[in-house]
Protein backbone atom coordinates (compact mmCIF):
# COMPACT_ATOMS: atom_id res chain seq x y z
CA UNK A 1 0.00 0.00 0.00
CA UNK A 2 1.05 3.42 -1.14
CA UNK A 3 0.91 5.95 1.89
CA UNK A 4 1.41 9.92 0.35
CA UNK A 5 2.13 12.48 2.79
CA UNK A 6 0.90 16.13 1.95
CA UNK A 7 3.84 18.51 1.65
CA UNK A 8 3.10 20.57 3.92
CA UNK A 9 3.25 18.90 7.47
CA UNK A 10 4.37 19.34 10.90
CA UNK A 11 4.11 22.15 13.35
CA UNK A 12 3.85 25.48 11.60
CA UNK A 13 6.21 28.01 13.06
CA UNK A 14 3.94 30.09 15.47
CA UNK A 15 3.40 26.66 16.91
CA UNK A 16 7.03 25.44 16.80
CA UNK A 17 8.28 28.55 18.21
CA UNK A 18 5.80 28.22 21.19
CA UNK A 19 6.61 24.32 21.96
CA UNK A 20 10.45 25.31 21.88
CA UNK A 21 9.74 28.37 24.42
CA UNK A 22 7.83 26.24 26.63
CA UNK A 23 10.47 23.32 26.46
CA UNK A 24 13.26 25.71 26.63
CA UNK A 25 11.81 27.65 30.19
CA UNK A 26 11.45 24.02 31.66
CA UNK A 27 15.29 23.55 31.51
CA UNK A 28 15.93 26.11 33.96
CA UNK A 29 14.58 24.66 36.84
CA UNK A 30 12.14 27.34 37.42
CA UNK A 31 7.87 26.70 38.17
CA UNK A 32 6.38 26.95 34.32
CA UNK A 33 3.53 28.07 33.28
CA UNK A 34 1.25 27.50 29.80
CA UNK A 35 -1.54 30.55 29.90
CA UNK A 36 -3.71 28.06 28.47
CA UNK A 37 -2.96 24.89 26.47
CA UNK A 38 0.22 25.80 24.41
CA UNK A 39 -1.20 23.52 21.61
CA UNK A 40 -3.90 21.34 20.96
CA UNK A 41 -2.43 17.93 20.54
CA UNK A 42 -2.57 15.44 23.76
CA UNK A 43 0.76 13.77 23.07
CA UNK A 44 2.66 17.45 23.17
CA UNK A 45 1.05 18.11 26.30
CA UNK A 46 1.63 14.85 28.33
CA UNK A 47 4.82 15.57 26.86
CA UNK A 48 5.54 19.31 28.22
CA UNK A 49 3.12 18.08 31.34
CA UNK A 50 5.73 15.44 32.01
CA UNK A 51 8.37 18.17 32.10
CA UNK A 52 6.88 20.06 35.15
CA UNK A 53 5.07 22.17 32.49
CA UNK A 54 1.56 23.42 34.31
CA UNK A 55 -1.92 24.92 32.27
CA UNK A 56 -3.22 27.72 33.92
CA UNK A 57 -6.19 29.80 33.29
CA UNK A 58 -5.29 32.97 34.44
CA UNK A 59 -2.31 34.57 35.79
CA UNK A 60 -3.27 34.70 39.25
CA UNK A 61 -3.39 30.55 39.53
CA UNK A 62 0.88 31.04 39.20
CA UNK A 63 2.60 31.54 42.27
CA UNK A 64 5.83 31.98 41.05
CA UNK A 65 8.48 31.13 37.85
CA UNK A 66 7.97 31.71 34.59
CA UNK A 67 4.46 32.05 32.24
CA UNK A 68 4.32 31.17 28.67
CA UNK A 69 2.19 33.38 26.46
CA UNK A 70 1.21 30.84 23.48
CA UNK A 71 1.09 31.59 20.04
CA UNK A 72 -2.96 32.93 20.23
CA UNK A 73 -1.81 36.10 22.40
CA UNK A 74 -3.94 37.79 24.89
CA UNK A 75 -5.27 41.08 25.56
CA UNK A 76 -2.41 43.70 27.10
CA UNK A 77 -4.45 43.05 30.13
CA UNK A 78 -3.54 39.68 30.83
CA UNK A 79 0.35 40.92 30.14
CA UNK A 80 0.05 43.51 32.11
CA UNK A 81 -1.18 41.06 34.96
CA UNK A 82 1.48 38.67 34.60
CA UNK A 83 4.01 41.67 35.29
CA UNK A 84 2.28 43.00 37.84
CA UNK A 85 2.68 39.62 39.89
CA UNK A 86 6.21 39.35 39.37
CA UNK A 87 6.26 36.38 37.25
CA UNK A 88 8.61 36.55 34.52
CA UNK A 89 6.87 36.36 30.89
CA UNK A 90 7.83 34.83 27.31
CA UNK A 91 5.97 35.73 24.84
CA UNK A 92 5.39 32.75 22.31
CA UNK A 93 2.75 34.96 20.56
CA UNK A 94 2.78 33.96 16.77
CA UNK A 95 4.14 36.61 14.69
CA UNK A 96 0.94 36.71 12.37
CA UNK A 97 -1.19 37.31 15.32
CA UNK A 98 1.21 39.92 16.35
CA UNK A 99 0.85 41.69 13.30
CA UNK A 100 -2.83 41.22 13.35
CA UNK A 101 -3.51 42.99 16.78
CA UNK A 102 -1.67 45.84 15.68
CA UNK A 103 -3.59 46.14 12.58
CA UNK A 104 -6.60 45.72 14.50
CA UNK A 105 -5.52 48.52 16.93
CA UNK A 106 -4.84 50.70 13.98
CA UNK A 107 -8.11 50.36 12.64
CA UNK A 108 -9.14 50.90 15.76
CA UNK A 109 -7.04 54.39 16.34
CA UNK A 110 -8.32 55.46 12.53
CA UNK A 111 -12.05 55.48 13.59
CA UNK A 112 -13.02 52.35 11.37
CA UNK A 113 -15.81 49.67 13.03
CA UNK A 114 -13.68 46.71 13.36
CA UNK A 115 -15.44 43.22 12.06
CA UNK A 116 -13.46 40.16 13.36
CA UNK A 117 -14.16 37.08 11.30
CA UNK A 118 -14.22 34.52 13.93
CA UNK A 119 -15.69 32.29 16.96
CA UNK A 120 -16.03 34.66 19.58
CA UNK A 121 -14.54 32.52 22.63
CA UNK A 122 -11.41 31.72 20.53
CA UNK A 123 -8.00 32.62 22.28
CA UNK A 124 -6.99 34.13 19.37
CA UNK A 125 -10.32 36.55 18.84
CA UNK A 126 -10.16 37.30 22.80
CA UNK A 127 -7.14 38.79 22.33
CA UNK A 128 -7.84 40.24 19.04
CA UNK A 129 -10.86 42.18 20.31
CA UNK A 130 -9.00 43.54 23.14
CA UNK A 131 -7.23 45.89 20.80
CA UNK A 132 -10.54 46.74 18.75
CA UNK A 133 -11.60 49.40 20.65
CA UNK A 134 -15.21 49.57 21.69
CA UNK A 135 -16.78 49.83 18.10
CA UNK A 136 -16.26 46.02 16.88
CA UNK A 137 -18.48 43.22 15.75
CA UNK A 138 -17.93 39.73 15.91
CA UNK A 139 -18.96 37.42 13.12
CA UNK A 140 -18.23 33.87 11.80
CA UNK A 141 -21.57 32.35 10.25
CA UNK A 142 -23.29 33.34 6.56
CA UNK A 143 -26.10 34.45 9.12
CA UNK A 144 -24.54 36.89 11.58
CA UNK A 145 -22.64 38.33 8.62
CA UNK A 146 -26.01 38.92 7.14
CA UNK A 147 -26.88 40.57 9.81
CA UNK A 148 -24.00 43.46 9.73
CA UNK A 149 -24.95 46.99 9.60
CA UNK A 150 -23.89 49.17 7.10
CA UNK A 151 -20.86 50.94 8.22
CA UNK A 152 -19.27 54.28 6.83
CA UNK A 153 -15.67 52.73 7.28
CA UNK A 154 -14.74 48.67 8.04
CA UNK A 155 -12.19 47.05 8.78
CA UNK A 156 -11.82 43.18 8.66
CA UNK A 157 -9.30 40.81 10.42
CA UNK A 158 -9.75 37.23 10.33
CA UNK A 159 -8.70 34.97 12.79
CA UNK A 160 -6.15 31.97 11.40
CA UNK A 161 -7.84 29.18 12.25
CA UNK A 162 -10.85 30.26 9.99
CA UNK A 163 -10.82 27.82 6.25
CA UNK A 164 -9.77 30.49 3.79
CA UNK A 165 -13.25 30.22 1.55
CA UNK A 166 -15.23 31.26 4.92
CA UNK A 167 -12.39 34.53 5.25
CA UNK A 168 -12.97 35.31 1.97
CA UNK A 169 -16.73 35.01 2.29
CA UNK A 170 -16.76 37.04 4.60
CA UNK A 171 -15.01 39.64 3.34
CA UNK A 172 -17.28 40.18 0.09
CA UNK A 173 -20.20 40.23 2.68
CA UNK A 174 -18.61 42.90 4.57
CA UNK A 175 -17.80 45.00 1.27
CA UNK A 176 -21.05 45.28 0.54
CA UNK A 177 -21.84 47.15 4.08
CA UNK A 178 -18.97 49.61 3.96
CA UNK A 179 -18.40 52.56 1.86
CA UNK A 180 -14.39 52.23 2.48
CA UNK A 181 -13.20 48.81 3.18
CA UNK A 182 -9.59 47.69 4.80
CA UNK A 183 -8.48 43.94 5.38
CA UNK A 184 -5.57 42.64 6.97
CA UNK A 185 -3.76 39.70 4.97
CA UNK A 186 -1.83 38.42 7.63
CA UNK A 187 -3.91 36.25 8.58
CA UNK A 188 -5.17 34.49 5.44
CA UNK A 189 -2.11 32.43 5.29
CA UNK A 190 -2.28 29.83 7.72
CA UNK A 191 -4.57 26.66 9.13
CA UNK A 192 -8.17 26.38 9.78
CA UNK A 193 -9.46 23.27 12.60
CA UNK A 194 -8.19 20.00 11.22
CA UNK A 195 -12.08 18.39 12.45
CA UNK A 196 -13.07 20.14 9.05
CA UNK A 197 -10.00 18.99 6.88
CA UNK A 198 -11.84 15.90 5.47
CA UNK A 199 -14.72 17.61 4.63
CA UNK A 200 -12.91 18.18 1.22
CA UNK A 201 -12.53 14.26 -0.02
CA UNK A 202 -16.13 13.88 1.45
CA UNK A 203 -17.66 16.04 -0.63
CA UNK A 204 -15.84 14.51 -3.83
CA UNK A 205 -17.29 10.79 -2.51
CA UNK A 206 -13.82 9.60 -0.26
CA UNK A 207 -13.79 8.56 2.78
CA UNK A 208 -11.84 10.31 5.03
CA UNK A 209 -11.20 10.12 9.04
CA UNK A 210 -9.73 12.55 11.76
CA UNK A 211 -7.51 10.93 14.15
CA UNK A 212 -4.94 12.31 16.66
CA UNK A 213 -2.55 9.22 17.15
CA UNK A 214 -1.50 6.46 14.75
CA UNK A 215 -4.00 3.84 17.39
CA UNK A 216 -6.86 5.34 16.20
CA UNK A 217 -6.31 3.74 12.55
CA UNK A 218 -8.79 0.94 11.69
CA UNK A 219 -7.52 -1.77 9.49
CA UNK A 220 -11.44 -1.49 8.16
CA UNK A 221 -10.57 1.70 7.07
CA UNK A 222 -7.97 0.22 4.20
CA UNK A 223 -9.74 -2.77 3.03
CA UNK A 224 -9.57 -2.20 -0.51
CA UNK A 225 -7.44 0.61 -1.27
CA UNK A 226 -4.27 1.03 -3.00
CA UNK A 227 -3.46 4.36 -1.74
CA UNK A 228 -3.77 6.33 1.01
CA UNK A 229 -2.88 10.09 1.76
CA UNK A 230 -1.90 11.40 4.88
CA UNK A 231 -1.97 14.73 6.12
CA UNK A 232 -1.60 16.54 9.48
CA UNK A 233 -2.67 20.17 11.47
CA UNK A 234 -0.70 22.78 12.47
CA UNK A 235 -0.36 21.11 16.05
CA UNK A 236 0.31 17.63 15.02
CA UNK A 237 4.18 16.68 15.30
CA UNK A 238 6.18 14.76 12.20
CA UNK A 239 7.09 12.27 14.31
CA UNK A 240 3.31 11.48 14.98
CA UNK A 241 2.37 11.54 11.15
CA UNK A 242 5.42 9.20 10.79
CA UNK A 243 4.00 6.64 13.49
CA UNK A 244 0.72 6.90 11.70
CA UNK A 245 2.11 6.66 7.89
CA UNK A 246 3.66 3.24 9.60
CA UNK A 247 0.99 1.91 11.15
CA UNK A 248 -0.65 2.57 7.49
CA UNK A 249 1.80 0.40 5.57
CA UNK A 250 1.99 -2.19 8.26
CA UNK A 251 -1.57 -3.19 8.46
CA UNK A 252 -1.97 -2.34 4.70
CA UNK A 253 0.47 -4.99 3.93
CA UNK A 254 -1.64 -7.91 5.60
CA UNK A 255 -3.46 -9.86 2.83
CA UNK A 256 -6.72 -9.69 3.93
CA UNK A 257 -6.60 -6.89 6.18
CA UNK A 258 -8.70 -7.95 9.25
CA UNK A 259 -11.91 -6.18 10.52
């Protein structure tokens, strides 16, 4: 059996960059903190968790050591708290999110109503919002963006975990409500949930499964097929793909492969 990986795999860099922080504060000995869970894979954090690393909520449930922004952000708020306690901070925020807030505080500054595409408990849109001033609207379905007012000036930043098409969509709805329209592009480039990833072969008549660890894999699953391609989230290691693109071939090579 064939297994194709996509070519783009592994951690993406906000991600990376946050992991490596994290790992890098638990080498000096020091209490350490994730402001909420650094990524969303289970085997990264068993991994960090094994390593002393603690998940906190909020600042104040740190005594001491060090706290680990991850790659979402948060509002200056929560930064400012973390100072104000005496905890020393590192700031894993992703670079694209950086460059998102200010946008969104420029907009902001400039007088434009500030439409964030995006779920409105998200990290990412928390944090986001906290730099939108107090004339902002949150919006992710075809429905609430419907539902926009028209607005003299609008500016539109979409958080990175939205698919592109729904961005986009979003954005043409949003034109038509604004005389003078401004989008940020950082965001555009990057990942979207993997839950809706194999909604694409679906809807062209594959099947197609979302699983976080190569023990999920049923042999049912191959019965019949040739080839099978393999592709993994912005939170999902290469070494994990690798155990999964194994257990793939293994059970693919078993002649018939058992229910």
């Amino acid at each position: 059996m064939e297994v194709l990986l996509a070519r783009e795999n592994g951690f993406c860099f906000g991600v990376k960059k946050a992991v490596e922080l994290t790992e890098a504060a638990a080498e000096t000995g020091k209490p350490v903190h994730n402001l909420g869970q650094v990524v969303h894979n289970p085997n990264i954090s068993q991994r960090l968790a094994a390593r002393g690393v603690k998940v906190i909520k909020d600042p104040a449930d740190a005594e001491s050591g060090i706290v680990v922004i991850r790659a979402h952000g948060v509002p200056p708020e929560v930064r400012a708290k973390i100072e104000e306690r005496g905890l020393e901070c590192i700031d894993a925020t992703c670079s694209l999110v950086l460059r998102a807030q200010r946008f969104t505080k420029q907009l902001a500054d400039e007088g434009y109503t500030v439409v964030l595409l995006g779920t409105a408990d998200h990290p990412e849109v928390i944090g986001l919002k906290a730099f939108a001033g107090d004339n902002y609207r949150i919006v992710e379905t075809e429905d609430e963006w419907k539902k926009l007012p028209k607005m003299k000036r609008a500016g539109v930043v979409s958080q990175s975990t939205q698919p592109p098409w729904a961005a986009i969509a979003g954005l043409i709805e949003v034109s038509t409500r604004s005389w003078t329209l401004l989008f940020s592009s950082a965001l555009m480039i990057g990942s979207f949930q993997t839950d809706t990833v194999p909604d694409f072969p679906r809807r062209q008549g594959r099947d197609a499964y979302h699983i976080e660890g190569a023990g999920e894999v049923q042999p049912a699953w191959l019965r019949g097929q040739d080839r099978v391609g393999l592709i993994g989230g912005c939170s999902t290691p290469m070494d994990t793909l690798l155990e999964v693109k194994e257990r793939i071939e293994a059970l693919g090579s078993r002649d018939p492969v058992p229910a």
